[in-house]
C-alpha atoms as a PDB file:
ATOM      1  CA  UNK A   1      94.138 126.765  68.874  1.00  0.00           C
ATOM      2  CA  UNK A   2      96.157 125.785  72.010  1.00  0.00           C
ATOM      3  CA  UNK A   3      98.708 128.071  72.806  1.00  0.00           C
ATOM      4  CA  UNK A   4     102.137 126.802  74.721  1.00  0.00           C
ATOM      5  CA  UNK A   5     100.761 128.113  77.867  1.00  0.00           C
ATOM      6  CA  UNK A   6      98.085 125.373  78.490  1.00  0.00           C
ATOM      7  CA  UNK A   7     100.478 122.551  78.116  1.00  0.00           C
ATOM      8  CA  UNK A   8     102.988 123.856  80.869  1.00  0.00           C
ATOM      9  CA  UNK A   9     102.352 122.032  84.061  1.00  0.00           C
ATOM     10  CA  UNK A  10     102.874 124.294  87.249  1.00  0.00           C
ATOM     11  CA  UNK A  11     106.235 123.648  88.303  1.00  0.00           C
ATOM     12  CA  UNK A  12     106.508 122.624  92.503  1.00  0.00           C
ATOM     13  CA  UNK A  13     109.988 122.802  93.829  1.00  0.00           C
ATOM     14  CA  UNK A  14     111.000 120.666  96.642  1.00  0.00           C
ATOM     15  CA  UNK A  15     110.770 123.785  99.524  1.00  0.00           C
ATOM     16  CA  UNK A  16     107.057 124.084  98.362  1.00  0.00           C
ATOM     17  CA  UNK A  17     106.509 120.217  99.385  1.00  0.00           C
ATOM     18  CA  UNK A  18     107.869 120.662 102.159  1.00  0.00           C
ATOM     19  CA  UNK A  19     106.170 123.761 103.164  1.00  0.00           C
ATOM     20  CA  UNK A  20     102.698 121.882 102.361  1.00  0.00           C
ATOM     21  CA  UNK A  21     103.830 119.002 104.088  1.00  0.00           C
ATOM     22  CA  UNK A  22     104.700 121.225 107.173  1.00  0.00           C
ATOM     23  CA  UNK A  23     101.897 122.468 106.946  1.00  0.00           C
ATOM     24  CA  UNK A  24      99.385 119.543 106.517  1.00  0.00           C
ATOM     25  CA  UNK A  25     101.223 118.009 109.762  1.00  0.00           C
ATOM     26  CA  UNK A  26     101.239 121.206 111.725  1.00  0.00           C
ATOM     27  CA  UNK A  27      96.916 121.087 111.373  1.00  0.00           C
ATOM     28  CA  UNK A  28      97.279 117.403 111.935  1.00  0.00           C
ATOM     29  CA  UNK A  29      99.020 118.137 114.911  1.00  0.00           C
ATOM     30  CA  UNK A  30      96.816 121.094 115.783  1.00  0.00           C
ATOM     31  CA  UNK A  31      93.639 118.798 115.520  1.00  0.00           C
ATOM     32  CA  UNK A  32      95.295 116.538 117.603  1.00  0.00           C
ATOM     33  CA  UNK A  33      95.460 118.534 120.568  1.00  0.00           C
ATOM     34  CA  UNK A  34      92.168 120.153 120.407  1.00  0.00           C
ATOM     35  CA  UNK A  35      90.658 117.077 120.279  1.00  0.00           C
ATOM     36  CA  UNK A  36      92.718 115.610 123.071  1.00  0.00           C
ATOM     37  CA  UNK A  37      91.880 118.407 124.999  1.00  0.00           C
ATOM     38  CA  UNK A  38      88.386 118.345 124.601  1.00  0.00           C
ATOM     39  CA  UNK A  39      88.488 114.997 125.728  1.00  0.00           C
ATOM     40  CA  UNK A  40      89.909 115.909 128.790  1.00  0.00           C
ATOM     41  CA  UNK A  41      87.256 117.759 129.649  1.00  0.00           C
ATOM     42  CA  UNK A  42      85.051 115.375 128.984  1.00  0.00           C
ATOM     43  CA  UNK A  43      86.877 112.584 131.203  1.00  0.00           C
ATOM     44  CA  UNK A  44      85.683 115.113 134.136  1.00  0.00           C
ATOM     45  CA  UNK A  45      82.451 115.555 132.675  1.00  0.00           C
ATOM     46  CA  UNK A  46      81.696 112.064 132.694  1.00  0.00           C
ATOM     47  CA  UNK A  47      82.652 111.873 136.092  1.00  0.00           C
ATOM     48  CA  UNK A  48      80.632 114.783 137.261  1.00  0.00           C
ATOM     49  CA  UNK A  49      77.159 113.970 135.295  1.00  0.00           C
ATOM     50  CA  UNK A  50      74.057 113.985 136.610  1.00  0.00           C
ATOM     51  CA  UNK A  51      72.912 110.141 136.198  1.00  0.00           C
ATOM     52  CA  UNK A  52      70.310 111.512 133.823  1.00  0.00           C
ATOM     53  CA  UNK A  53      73.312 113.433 131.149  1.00  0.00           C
ATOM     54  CA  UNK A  54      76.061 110.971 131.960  1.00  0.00           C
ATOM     55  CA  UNK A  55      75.463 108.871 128.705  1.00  0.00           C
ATOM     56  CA  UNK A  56      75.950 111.996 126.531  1.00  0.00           C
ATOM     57  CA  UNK A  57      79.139 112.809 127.958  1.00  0.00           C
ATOM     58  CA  UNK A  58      80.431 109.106 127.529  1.00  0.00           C
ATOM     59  CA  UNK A  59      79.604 109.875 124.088  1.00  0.00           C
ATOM     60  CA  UNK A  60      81.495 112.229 123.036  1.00  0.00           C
ATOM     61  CA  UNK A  61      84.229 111.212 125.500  1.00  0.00           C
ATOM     62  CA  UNK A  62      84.192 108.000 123.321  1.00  0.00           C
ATOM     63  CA  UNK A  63      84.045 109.661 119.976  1.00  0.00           C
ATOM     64  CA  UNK A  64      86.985 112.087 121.115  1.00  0.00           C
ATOM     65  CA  UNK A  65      89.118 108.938 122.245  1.00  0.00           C
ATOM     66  CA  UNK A  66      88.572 107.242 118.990  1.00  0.00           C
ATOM     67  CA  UNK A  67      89.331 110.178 116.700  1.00  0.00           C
ATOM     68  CA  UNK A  68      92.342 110.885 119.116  1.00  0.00           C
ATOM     69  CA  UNK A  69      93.862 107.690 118.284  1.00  0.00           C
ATOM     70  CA  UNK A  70      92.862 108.110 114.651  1.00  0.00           C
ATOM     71  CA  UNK A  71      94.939 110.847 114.478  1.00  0.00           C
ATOM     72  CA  UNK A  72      97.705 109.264 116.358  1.00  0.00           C
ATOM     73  CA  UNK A  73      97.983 106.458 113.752  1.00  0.00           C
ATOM     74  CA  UNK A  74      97.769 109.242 110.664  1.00  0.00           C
ATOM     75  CA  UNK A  75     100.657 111.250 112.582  1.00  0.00           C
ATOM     76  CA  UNK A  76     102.635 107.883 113.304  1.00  0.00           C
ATOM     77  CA  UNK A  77     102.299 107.167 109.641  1.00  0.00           C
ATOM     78  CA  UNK A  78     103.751 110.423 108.710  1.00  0.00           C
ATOM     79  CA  UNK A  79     106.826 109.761 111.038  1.00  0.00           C
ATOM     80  CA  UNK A  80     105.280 111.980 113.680  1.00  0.00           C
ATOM     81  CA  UNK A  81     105.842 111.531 117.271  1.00  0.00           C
ATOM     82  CA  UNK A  82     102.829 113.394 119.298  1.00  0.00           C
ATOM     83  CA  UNK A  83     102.368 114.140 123.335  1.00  0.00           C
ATOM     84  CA  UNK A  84      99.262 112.022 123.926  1.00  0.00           C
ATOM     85  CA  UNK A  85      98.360 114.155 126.381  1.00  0.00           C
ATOM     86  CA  UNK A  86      96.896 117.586 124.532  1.00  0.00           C
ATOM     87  CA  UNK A  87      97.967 120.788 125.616  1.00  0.00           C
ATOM     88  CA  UNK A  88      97.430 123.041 128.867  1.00  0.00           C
ATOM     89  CA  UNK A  89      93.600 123.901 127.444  1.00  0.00           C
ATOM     90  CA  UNK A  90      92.911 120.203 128.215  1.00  0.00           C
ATOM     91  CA  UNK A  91      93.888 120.847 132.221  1.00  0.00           C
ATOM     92  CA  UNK A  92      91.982 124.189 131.512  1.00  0.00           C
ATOM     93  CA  UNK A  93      88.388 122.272 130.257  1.00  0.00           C
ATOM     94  CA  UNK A  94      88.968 119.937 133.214  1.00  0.00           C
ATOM     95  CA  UNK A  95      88.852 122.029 135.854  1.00  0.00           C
ATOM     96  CA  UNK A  96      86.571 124.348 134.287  1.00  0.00           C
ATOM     97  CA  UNK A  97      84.028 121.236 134.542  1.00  0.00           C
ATOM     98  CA  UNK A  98      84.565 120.389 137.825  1.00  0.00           C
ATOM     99  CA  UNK A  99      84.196 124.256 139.372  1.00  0.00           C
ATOM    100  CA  UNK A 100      80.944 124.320 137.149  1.00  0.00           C
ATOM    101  CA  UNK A 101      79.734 121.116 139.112  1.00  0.00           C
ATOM    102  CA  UNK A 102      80.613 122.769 142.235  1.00  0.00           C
ATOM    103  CA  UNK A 103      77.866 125.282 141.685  1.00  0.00           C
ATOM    104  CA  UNK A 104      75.562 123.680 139.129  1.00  0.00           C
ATOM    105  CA  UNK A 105      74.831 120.571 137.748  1.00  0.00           C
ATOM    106  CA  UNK A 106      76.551 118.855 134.798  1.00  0.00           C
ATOM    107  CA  UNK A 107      73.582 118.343 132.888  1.00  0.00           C
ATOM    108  CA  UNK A 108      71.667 119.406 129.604  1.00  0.00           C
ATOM    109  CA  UNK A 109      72.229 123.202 130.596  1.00  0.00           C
ATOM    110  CA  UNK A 110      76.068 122.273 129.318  1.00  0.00           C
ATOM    111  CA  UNK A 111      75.391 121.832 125.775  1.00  0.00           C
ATOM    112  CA  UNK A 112      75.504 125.713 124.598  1.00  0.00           C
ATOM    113  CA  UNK A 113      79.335 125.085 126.146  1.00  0.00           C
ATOM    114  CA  UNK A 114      79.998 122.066 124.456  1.00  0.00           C
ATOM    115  CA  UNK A 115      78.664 123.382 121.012  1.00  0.00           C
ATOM    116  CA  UNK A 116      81.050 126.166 121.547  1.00  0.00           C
ATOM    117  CA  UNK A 117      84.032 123.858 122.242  1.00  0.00           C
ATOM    118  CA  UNK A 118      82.980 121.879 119.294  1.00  0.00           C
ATOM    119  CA  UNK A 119      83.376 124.868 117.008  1.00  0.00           C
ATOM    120  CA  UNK A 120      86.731 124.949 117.516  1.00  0.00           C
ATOM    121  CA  UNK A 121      87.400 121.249 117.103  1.00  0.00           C
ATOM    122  CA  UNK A 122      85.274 121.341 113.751  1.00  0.00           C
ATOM    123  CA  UNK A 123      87.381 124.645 112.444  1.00  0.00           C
ATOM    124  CA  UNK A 124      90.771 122.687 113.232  1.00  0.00           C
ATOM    125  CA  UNK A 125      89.300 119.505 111.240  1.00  0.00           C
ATOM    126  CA  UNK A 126      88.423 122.131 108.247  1.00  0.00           C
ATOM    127  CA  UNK A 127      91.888 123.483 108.569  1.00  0.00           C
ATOM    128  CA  UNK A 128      93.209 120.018 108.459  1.00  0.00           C
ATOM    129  CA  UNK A 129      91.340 118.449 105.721  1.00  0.00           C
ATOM    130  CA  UNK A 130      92.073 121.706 103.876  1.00  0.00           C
ATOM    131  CA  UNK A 131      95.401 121.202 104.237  1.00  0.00           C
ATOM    132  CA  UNK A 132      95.519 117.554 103.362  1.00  0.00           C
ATOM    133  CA  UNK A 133      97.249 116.463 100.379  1.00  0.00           C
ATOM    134  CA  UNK A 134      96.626 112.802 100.408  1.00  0.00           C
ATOM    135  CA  UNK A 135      93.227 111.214  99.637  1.00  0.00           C
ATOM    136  CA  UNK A 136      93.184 108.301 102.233  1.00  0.00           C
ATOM    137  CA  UNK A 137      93.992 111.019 104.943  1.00  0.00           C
ATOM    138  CA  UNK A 138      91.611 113.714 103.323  1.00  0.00           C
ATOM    139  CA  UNK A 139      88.999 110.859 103.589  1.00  0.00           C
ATOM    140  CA  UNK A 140      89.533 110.020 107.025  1.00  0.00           C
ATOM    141  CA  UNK A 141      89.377 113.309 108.346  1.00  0.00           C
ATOM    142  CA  UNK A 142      85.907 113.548 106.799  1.00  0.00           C
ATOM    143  CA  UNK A 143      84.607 110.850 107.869  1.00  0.00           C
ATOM    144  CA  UNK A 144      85.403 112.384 111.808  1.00  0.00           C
ATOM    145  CA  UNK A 145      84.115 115.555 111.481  1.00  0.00           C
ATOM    146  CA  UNK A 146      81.289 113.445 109.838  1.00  0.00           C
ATOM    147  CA  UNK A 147      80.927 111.461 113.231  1.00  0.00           C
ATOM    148  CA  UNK A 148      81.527 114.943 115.234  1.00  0.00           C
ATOM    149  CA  UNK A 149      78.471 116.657 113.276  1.00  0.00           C
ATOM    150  CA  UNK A 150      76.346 113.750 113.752  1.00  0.00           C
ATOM    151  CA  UNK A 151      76.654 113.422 117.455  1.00  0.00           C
ATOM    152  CA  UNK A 152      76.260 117.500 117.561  1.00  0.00           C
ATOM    153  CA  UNK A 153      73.006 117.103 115.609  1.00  0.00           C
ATOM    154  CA  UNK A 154      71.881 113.967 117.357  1.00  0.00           C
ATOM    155  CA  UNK A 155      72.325 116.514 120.703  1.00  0.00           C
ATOM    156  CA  UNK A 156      70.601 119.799 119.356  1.00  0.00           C
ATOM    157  CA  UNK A 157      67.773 119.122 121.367  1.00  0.00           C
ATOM    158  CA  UNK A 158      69.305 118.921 124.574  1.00  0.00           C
ATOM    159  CA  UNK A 159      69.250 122.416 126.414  1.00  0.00           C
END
Protein backbone atom coordinates (compact mmCIF):
# COMPACT_ATOMS: atom_id res chain seq x y z
CA UNK A 1 0.00 0.00 0.00
CA UNK A 2 1.52 3.47 -0.70
CA UNK A 3 0.07 6.05 1.19
CA UNK A 4 -0.09 9.90 -0.28
CA UNK A 5 2.79 10.74 1.84
CA UNK A 6 5.54 8.90 -0.20
CA UNK A 7 4.62 10.50 -3.42
CA UNK A 8 4.96 14.20 -2.09
CA UNK A 9 8.28 15.57 -3.11
CA UNK A 10 9.85 17.97 -0.41
CA UNK A 11 8.90 21.27 -1.44
CA UNK A 12 12.26 23.99 -1.66
CA UNK A 13 11.24 27.57 -1.86
CA UNK A 14 13.40 30.01 -3.56
CA UNK A 15 14.94 31.65 0.05
CA UNK A 16 16.10 28.00 0.78
CA UNK A 17 18.22 28.07 -2.65
CA UNK A 18 19.47 30.83 -1.93
CA UNK A 19 20.41 30.17 1.56
CA UNK A 20 22.28 26.87 0.22
CA UNK A 21 23.73 28.73 -2.42
CA UNK A 22 25.03 31.35 0.16
CA UNK A 23 26.14 29.01 1.82
CA UNK A 24 28.02 26.66 -0.63
CA UNK A 25 29.88 30.04 -1.81
CA UNK A 26 30.55 31.33 1.65
CA UNK A 27 32.80 27.67 2.25
CA UNK A 28 33.99 28.19 -1.26
CA UNK A 29 35.10 31.39 -0.29
CA UNK A 30 36.27 30.25 3.13
CA UNK A 31 38.50 27.49 1.44
CA UNK A 32 39.75 30.00 -0.63
CA UNK A 33 41.43 31.97 1.83
CA UNK A 34 42.77 29.30 3.96
CA UNK A 35 44.35 27.93 1.24
CA UNK A 36 45.71 31.21 0.00
CA UNK A 37 46.95 31.79 3.22
CA UNK A 38 48.67 28.76 3.72
CA UNK A 39 50.37 29.42 0.69
CA UNK A 40 51.68 32.43 1.90
CA UNK A 41 53.38 30.88 4.33
CA UNK A 42 54.76 28.65 2.31
CA UNK A 43 56.17 31.37 -0.29
CA UNK A 44 58.46 32.26 2.94
CA UNK A 45 59.07 28.81 3.67
CA UNK A 46 60.44 28.12 0.44
CA UNK A 47 62.57 30.92 0.74
CA UNK A 48 63.87 30.10 4.14
CA UNK A 49 64.56 26.13 3.60
CA UNK A 50 67.36 24.44 4.43
CA UNK A 51 68.71 23.17 0.86
CA UNK A 52 68.01 19.70 2.19
CA UNK A 53 63.71 20.54 2.98
CA UNK A 54 63.40 23.15 0.27
CA UNK A 55 61.78 20.65 -2.28
CA UNK A 56 58.99 19.82 0.22
CA UNK A 57 58.05 23.25 0.70
CA UNK A 58 57.95 23.91 -3.18
CA UNK A 59 55.56 21.20 -2.96
CA UNK A 60 53.04 22.14 -1.23
CA UNK A 61 53.64 25.78 -2.23
CA UNK A 62 52.82 24.34 -5.75
CA UNK A 63 49.88 22.26 -4.77
CA UNK A 64 48.43 25.36 -2.74
CA UNK A 65 48.90 27.65 -5.94
CA UNK A 66 47.15 25.20 -8.11
CA UNK A 67 44.16 24.51 -5.86
CA UNK A 68 44.11 28.39 -5.26
CA UNK A 69 43.44 29.01 -8.77
CA UNK A 70 41.09 26.03 -8.89
CA UNK A 71 39.04 27.67 -6.66
CA UNK A 72 39.32 30.96 -8.33
CA UNK A 73 37.88 29.53 -11.59
CA UNK A 74 34.88 27.58 -9.46
CA UNK A 75 34.17 31.10 -7.68
CA UNK A 76 34.48 33.01 -11.14
CA UNK A 77 32.03 30.51 -12.48
CA UNK A 78 29.61 31.20 -9.79
CA UNK A 79 29.82 35.04 -10.53
CA UNK A 80 32.17 35.46 -7.60
CA UNK A 81 34.74 38.06 -7.44
CA UNK A 82 37.56 36.94 -4.70
CA UNK A 83 40.75 39.02 -3.12
CA UNK A 84 43.55 36.84 -4.48
CA UNK A 85 45.41 37.66 -1.79
CA UNK A 86 43.92 35.48 1.43
CA UNK A 87 43.30 37.08 4.53
CA UNK A 88 45.53 38.68 7.43
CA UNK A 89 46.40 34.79 8.68
CA UNK A 90 48.37 34.60 5.39
CA UNK A 91 50.74 37.81 6.61
CA UNK A 92 50.41 35.96 10.04
CA UNK A 93 52.01 32.28 8.60
CA UNK A 94 54.58 34.46 6.81
CA UNK A 95 56.14 36.02 9.36
CA UNK A 96 55.63 33.32 11.71
CA UNK A 97 58.11 31.36 9.22
CA UNK A 98 60.57 33.74 8.94
CA UNK A 99 60.96 34.49 13.04
CA UNK A 100 61.09 30.56 13.26
CA UNK A 101 64.15 30.69 10.77
CA UNK A 102 65.63 33.32 12.80
CA UNK A 103 66.12 30.87 15.62
CA UNK A 104 65.89 27.44 14.00
CA UNK A 105 66.06 25.94 10.87
CA UNK A 106 63.24 25.48 8.33
CA UNK A 107 63.60 21.95 8.00
CA UNK A 108 61.88 18.47 8.74
CA UNK A 109 61.33 19.63 12.49
CA UNK A 110 58.37 21.89 10.65
CA UNK A 111 56.14 19.20 9.66
CA UNK A 112 54.14 18.70 13.15
CA UNK A 113 53.30 22.67 12.15
CA UNK A 114 52.40 22.09 8.80
CA UNK A 115 50.16 18.99 9.64
CA UNK A 116 48.46 21.29 12.00
CA UNK A 117 47.90 24.02 9.36
CA UNK A 118 46.74 21.35 7.08
CA UNK A 119 43.95 20.37 9.44
CA UNK A 120 42.40 23.36 9.01
CA UNK A 121 42.67 23.54 5.24
CA UNK A 122 41.27 19.82 5.07
CA UNK A 123 38.18 20.81 7.62
CA UNK A 124 37.35 23.93 5.27
CA UNK A 125 37.49 21.47 2.08
CA UNK A 126 34.99 19.04 4.19
CA UNK A 127 32.89 22.04 4.93
CA UNK A 128 32.96 22.92 1.33
CA UNK A 129 32.33 19.74 -0.38
CA UNK A 130 29.62 19.30 2.27
CA UNK A 131 28.11 22.16 1.26
CA UNK A 132 28.33 21.62 -2.45
CA UNK A 133 25.31 21.17 -4.40
CA UNK A 134 26.66 20.59 -7.81
CA UNK A 135 28.44 17.37 -8.87
CA UNK A 136 31.24 18.81 -11.17
CA UNK A 137 32.16 21.17 -8.17
CA UNK A 138 31.56 18.37 -5.45
CA UNK A 139 34.02 16.37 -7.68
CA UNK A 140 36.60 18.84 -7.92
CA UNK A 141 36.84 19.61 -4.47
CA UNK A 142 37.58 15.91 -3.91
CA UNK A 143 39.87 15.44 -6.07
CA UNK A 144 42.05 18.50 -3.97
CA UNK A 145 41.71 17.36 -0.74
CA UNK A 146 42.62 14.06 -2.58
CA UNK A 147 45.98 15.76 -3.77
CA UNK A 148 46.26 17.54 -0.13
CA UNK A 149 46.05 13.98 1.69
CA UNK A 150 48.41 12.49 -0.63
CA UNK A 151 51.19 14.95 -0.29
CA UNK A 152 50.42 14.82 3.74
CA UNK A 153 50.89 11.04 3.57
CA UNK A 154 53.71 11.10 1.08
CA UNK A 155 55.38 13.55 4.11
CA UNK A 156 54.46 11.46 7.33
CA UNK A 157 57.82 10.39 7.58
CA UNK A 158 59.48 13.54 7.72
CA UNK A 159 60.01 14.71 11.46
Amino acid sequence: LVTRREHMMPLHTAKEEMLNYGEHVDTLIALHHRTVDALAGYAKMVEKAEPSFRPVAEEFRSLHTTQAQRMEHILADLGEEIDPDGTFMGTVNAAVVSVRAMFDAIDEGVMGNIRNGEDSVLGAFDDAIAASPDPTTTAALIDMRSALTSLLDRTRLLD
